[in-house]
N, C-alpha and C. Protein backbone atom coordinates (compact mmCIF):
# COMPACT_ATOMS: atom_id res chain seq x y z
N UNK A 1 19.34 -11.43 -37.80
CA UNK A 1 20.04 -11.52 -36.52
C UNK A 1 20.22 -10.14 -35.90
N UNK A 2 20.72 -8.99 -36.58
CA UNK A 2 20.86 -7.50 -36.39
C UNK A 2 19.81 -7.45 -35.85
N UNK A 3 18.14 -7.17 -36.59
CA UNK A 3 16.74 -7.14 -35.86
C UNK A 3 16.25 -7.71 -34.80
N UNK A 4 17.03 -8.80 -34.35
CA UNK A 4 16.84 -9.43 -33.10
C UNK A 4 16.88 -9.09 -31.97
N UNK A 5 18.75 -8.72 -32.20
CA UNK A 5 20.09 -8.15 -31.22
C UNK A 5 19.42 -6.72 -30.59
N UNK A 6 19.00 -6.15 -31.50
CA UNK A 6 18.52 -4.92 -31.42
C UNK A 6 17.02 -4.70 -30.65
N UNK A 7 15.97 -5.65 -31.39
CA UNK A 7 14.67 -5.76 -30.61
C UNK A 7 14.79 -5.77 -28.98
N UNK A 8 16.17 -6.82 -28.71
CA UNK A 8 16.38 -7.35 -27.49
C UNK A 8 17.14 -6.33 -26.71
N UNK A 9 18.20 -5.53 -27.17
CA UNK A 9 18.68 -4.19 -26.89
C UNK A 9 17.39 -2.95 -26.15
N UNK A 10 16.72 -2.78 -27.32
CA UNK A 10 14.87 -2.04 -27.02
C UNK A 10 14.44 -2.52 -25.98
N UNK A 11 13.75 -3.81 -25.51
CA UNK A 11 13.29 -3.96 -24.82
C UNK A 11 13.94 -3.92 -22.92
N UNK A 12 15.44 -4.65 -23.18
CA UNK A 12 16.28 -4.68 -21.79
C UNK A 12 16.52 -2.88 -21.19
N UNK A 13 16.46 -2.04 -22.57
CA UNK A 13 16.58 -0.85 -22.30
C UNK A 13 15.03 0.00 -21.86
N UNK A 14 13.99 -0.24 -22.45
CA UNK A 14 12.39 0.30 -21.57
C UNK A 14 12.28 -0.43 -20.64
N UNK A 15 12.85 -2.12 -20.17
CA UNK A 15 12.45 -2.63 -18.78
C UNK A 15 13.36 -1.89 -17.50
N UNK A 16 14.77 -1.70 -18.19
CA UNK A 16 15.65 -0.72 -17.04
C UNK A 16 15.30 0.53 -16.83
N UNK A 17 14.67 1.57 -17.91
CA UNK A 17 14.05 2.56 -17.99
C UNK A 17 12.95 2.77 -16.50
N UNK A 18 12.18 1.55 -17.10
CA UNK A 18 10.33 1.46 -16.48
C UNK A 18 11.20 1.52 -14.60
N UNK A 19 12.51 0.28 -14.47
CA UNK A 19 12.26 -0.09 -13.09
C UNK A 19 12.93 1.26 -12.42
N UNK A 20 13.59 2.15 -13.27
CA UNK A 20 14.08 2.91 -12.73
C UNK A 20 13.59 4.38 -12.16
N UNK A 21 12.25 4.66 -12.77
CA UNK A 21 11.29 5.02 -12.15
C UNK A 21 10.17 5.27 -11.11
N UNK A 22 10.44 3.86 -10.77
CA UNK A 22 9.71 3.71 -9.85
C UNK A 22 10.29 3.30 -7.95
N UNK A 23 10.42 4.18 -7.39
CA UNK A 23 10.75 4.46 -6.09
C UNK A 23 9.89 4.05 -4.91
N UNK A 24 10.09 2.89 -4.02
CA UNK A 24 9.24 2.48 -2.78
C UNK A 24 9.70 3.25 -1.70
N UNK A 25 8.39 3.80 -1.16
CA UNK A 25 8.72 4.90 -0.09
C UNK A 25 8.57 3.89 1.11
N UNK A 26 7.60 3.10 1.71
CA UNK A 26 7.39 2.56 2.67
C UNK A 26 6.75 1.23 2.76
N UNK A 27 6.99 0.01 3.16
CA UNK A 27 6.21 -1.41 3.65
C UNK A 27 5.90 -1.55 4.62
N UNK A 28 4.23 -1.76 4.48
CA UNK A 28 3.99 -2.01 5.97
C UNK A 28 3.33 -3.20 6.04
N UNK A 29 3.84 -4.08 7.30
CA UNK A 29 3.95 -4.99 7.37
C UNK A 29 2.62 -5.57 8.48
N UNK A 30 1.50 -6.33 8.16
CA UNK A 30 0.47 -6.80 8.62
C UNK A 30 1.02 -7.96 9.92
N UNK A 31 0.34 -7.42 11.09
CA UNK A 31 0.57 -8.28 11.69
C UNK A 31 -1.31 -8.54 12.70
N UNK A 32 -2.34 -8.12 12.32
CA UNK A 32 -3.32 -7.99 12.75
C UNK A 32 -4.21 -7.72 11.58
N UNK A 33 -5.19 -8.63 10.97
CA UNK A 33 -6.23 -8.39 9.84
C UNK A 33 -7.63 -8.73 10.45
N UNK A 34 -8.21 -8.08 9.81
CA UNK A 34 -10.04 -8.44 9.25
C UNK A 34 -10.33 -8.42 8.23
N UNK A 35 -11.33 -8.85 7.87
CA UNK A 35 -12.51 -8.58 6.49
C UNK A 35 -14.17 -8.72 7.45
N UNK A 36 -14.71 -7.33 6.89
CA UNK A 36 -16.05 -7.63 7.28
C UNK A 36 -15.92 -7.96 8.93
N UNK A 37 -15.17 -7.39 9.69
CA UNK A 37 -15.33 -7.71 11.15
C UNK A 37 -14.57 -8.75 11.16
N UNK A 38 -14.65 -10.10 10.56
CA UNK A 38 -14.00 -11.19 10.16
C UNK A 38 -12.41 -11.42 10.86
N UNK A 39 -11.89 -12.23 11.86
CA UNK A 39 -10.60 -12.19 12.00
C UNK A 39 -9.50 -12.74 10.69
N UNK A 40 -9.29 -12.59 10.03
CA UNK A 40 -8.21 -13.14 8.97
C UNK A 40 -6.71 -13.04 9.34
N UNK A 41 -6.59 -12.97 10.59
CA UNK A 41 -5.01 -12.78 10.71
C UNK A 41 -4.01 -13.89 10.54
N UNK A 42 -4.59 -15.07 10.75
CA UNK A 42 -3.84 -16.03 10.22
C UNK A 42 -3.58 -16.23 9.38
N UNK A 43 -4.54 -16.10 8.28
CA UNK A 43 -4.44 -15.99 6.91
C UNK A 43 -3.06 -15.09 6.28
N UNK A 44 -3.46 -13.50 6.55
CA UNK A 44 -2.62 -12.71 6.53
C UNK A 44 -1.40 -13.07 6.68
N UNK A 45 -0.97 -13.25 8.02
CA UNK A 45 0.18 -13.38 8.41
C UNK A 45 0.88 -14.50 8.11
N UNK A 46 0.20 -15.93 7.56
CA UNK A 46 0.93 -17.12 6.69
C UNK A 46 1.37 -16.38 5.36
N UNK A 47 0.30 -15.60 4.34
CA UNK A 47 1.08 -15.26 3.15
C UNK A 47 1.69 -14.13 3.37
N UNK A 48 2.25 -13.79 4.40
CA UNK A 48 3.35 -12.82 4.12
C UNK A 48 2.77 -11.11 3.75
N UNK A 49 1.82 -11.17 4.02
CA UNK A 49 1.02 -10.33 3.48
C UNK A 49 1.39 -8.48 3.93
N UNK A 50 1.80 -7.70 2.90
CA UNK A 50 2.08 -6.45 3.73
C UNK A 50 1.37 -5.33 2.39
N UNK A 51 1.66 -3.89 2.84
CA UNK A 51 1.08 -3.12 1.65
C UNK A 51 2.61 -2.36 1.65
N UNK A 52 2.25 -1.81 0.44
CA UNK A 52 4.23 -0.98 -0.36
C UNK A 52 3.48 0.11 -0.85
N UNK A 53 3.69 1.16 -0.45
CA UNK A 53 3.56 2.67 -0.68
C UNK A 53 4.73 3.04 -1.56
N UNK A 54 4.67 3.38 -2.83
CA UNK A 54 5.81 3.74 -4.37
C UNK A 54 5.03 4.97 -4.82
N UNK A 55 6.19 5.20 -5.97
CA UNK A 55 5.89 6.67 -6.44
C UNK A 55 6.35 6.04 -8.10
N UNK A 56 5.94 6.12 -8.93
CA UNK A 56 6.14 6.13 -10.34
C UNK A 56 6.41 7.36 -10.78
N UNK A 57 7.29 7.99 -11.90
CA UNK A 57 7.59 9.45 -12.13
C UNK A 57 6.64 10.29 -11.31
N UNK A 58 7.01 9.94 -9.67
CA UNK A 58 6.64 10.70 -8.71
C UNK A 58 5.05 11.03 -8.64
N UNK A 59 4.28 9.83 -8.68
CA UNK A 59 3.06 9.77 -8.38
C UNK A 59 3.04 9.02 -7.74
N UNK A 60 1.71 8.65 -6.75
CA UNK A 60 1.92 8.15 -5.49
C UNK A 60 0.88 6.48 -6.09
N UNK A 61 1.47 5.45 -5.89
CA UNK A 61 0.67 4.20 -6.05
C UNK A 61 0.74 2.90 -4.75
N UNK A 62 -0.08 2.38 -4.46
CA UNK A 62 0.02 1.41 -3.80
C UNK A 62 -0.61 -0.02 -3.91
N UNK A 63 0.03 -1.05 -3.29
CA UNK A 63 -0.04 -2.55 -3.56
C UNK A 63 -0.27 -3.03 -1.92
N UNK A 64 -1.75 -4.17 -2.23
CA UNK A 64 -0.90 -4.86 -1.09
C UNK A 64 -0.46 -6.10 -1.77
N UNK A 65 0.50 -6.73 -0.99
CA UNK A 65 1.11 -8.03 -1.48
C UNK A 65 1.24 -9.52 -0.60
N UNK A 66 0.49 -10.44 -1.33
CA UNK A 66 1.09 -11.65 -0.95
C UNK A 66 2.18 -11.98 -0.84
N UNK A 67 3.40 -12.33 -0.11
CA UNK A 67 4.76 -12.46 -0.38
C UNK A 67 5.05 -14.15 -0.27
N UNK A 68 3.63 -14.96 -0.17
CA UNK A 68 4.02 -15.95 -0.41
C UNK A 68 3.56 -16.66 -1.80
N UNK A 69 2.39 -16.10 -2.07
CA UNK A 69 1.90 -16.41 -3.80
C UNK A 69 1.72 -15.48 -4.97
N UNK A 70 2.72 -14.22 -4.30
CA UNK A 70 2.61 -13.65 -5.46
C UNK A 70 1.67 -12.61 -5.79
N UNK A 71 0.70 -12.86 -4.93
CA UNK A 71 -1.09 -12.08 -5.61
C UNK A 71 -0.94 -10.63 -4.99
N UNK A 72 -0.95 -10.03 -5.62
CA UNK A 72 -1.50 -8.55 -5.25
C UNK A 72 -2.43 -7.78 -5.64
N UNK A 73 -2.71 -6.47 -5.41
CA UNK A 73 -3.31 -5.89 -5.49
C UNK A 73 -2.26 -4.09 -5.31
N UNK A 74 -2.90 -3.79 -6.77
CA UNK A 74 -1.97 -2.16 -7.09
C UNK A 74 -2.79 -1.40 -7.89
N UNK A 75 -2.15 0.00 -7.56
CA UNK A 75 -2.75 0.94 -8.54
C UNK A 75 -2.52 2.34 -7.77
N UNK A 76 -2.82 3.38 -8.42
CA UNK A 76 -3.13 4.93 -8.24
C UNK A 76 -3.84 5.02 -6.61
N UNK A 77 -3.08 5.83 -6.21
CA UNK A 77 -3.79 6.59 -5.20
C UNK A 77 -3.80 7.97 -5.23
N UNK A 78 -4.69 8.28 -4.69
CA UNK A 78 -5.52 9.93 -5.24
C UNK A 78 -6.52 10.76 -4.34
N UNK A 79 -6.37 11.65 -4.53
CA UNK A 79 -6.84 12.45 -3.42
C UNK A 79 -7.04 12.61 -2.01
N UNK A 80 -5.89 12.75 -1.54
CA UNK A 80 -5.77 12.75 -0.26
C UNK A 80 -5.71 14.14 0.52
N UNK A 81 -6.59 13.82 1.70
CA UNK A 81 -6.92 14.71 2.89
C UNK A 81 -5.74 14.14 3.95
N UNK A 82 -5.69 15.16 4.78
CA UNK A 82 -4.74 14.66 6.41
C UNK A 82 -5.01 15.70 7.32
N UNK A 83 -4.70 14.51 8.41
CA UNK A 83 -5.07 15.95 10.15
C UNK A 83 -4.66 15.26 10.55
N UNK A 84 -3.72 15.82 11.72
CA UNK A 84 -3.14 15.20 12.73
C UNK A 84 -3.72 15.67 14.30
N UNK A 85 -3.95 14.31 15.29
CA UNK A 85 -4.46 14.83 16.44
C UNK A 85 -3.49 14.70 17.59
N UNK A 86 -2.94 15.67 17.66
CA UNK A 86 -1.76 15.88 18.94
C UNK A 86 -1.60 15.15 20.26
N UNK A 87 -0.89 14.97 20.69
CA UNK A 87 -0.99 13.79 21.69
C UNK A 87 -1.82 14.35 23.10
N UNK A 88 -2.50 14.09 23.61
CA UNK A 88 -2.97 14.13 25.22
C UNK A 88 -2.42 13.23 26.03
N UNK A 89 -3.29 13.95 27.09
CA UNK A 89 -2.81 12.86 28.72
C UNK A 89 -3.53 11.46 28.32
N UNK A 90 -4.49 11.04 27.15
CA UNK A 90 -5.23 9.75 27.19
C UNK A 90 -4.46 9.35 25.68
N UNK A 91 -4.59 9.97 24.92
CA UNK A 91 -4.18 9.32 24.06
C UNK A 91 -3.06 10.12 22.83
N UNK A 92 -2.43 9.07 22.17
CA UNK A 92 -0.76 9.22 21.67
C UNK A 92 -1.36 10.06 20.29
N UNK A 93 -0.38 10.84 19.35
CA UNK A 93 -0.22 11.37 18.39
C UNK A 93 -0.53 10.15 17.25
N UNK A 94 -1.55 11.03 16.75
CA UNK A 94 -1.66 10.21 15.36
C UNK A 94 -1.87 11.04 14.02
N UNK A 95 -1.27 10.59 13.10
CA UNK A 95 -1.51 11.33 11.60
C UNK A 95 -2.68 10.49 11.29
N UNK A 96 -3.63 11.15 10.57
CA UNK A 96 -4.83 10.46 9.46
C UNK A 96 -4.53 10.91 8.19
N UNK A 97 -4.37 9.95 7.14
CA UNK A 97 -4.65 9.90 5.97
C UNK A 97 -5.51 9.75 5.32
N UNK A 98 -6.37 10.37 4.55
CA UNK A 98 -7.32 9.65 3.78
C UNK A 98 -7.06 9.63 2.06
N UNK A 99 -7.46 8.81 1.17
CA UNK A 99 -7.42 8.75 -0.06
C UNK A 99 -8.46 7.74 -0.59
N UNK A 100 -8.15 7.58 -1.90
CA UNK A 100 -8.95 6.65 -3.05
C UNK A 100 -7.84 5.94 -3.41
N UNK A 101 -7.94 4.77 -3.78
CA UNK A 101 -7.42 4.04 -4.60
C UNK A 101 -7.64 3.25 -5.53
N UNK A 102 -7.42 3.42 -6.68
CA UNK A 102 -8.03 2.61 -7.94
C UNK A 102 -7.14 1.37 -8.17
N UNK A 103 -7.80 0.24 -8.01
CA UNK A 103 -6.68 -0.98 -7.63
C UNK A 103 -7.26 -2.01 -9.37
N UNK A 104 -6.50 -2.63 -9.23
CA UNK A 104 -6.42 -4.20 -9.85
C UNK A 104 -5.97 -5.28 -9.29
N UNK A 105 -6.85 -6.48 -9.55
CA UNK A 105 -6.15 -7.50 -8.52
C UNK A 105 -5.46 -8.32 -9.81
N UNK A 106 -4.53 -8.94 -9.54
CA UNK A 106 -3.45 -9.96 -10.34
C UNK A 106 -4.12 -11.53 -10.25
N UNK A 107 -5.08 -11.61 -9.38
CA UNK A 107 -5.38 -13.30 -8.82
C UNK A 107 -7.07 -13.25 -9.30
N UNK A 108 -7.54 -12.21 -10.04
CA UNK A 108 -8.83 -12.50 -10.39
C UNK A 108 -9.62 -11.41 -11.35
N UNK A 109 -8.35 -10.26 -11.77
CA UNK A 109 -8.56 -9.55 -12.69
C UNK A 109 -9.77 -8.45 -12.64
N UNK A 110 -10.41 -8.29 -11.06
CA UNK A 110 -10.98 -7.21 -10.65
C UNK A 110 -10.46 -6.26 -10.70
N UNK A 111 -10.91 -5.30 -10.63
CA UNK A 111 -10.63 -3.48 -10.78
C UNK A 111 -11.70 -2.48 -9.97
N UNK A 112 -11.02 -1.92 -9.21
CA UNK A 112 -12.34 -1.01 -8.42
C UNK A 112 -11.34 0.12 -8.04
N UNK A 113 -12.25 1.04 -6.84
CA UNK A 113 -11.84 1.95 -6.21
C UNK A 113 -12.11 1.51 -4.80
N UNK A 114 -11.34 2.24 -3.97
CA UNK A 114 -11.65 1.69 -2.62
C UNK A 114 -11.31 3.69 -1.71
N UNK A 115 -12.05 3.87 -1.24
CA UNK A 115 -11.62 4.23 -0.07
C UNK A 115 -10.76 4.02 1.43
N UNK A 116 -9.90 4.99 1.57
CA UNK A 116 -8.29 4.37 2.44
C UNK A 116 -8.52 5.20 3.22
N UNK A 117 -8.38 5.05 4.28
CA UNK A 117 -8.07 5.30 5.90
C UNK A 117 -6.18 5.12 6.15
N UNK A 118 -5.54 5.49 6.47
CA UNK A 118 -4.46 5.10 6.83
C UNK A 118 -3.98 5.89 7.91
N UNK A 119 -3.85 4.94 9.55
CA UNK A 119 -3.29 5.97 10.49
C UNK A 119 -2.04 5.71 10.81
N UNK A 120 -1.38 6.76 11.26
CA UNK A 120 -0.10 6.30 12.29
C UNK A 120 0.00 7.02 13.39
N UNK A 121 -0.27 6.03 14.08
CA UNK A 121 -0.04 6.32 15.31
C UNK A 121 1.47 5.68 16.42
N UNK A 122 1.67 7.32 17.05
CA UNK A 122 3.19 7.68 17.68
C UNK A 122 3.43 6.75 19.11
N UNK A 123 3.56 5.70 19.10
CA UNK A 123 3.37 4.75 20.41
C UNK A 123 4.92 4.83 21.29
N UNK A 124 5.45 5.18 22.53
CA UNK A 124 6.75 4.96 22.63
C UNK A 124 7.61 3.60 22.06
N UNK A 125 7.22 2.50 21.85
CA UNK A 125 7.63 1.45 21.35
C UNK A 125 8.07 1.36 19.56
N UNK A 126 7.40 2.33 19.38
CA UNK A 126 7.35 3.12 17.75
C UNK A 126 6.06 3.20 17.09
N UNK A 127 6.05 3.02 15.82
CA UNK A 127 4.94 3.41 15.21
C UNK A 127 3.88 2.33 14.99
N UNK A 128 2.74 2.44 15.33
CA UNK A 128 1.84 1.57 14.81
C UNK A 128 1.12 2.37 13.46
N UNK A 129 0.33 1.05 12.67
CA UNK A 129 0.08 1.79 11.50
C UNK A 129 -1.29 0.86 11.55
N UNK A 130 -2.38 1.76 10.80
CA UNK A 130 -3.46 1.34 10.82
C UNK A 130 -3.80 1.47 9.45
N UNK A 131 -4.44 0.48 8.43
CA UNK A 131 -4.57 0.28 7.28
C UNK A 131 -6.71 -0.01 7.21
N UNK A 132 -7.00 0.90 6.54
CA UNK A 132 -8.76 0.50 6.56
C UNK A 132 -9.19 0.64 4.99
N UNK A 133 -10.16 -0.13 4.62
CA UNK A 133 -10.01 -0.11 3.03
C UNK A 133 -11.72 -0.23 2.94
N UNK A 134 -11.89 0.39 2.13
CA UNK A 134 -13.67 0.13 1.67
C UNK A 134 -14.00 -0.03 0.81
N UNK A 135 -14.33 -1.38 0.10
CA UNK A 135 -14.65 -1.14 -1.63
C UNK A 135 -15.81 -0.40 -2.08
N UNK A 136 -16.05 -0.58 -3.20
CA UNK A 136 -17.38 -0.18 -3.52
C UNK A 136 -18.51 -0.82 -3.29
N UNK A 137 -17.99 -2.31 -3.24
CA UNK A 137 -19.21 -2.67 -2.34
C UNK A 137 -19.62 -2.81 -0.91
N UNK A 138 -18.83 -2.11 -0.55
CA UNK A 138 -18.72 -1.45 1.55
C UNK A 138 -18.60 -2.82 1.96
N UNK A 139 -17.07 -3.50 1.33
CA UNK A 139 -16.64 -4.57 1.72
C UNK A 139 -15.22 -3.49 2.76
N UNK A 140 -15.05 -4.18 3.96
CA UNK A 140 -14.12 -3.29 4.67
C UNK A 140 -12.87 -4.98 5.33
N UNK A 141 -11.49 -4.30 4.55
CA UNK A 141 -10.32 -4.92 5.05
C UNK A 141 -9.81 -4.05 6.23
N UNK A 142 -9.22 -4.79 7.07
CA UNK A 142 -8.48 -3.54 8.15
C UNK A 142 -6.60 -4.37 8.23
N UNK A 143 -5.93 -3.47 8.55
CA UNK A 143 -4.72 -4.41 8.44
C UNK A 143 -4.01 -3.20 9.38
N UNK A 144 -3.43 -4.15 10.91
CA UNK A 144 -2.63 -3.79 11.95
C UNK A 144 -1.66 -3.73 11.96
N UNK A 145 -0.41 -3.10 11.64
CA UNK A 145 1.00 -3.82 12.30
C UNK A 145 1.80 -2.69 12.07
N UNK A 146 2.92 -2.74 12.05
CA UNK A 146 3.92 -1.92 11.44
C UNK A 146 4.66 -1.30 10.48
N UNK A 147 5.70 -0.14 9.87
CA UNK A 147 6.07 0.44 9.12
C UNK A 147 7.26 0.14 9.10
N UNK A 148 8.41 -0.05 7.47
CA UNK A 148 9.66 -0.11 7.42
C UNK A 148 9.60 1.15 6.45
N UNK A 149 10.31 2.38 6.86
CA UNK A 149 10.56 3.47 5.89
C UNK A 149 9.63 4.29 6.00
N UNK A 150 9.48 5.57 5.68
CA UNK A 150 8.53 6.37 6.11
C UNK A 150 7.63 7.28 5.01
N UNK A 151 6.91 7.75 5.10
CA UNK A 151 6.01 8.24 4.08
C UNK A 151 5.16 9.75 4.95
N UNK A 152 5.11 10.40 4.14
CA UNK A 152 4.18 11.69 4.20
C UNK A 152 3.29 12.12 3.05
N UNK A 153 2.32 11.42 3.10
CA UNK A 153 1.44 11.89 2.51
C UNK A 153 0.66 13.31 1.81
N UNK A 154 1.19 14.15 2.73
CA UNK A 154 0.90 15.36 2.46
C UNK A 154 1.76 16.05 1.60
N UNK A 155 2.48 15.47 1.09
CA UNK A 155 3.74 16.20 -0.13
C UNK A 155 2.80 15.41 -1.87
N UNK A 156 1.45 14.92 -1.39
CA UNK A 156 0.76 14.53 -2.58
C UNK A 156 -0.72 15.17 -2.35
């Protein structure tokens, strides 16, 4: 019974450990998708679908998430470039991000890398955010909509 109490002690104590580590910087929330040119926004926007920018002992990882079944997609992001193009008389301020991301999916147990695009752009209405993804097999997701919380990329 002691070995039990205790096993169960161990474990409640590395799961509070693990969650306490890990810090969400920003969700952004899909309100405009593709695949392949493809409109999928309905799709998208029935499961709830957004991406979560986190930091694990302050490394930078990201997910996107189904929020109605659960399914995601997470992992490492890595090597990132940025430039920002200042606003003109035609067009608004935008940051570019670029990175890699080494993902896993939860709904089919794939694993790849993808190349990430991520813009934000400074609209008076607020921020729009632009999400572009490329697998390795120059399969391309795009995902439109907005930001809750903010992120700078360039502190990675």
């Amino acid at each position: 019974m002691k070995k039990l109490l205790l096993l169960i002690c161990v474990t409640v104590f590395n799961i509070t450990a693990t969650l306490a580590q890990q810090k969400e910087l920003a969700r952004f929330y899909v309100t405009h998708a593709s695949y392949n040119g493809n409109d999928i926004t309905e799709w998208a926007v029935n499961r709830k679908v957004f991406t979560v920018f986190y930091t694990i002992n302050d490394e930078p990882y990201m997910a996107n998430v189904s929020d109605v079944d659960d399914d995601q997609s997470w992992g490492k992001v890595w090597g990132f470039k940025n430039e920002t193009r200042e606003e003109t008389d035609k067009d608004y301020k935008v940051d570019i991000f670029y990175f890699n991301w080494n993902y896993s999916n939860s709904y089919d147990s794939k694993k790849g890398t993808c190349k990430v695009q991520f813009l934000k752009i400074y609209k008076p209405q607020g921020i729009v955010s632009k999400l572009k993804l490329i697998t390795e097999a120059l399969d391309v997701t795009e995902y439109i909509g907005y930001m809750e919380g903010s992120i700078d990329f360039s502190d990675y």
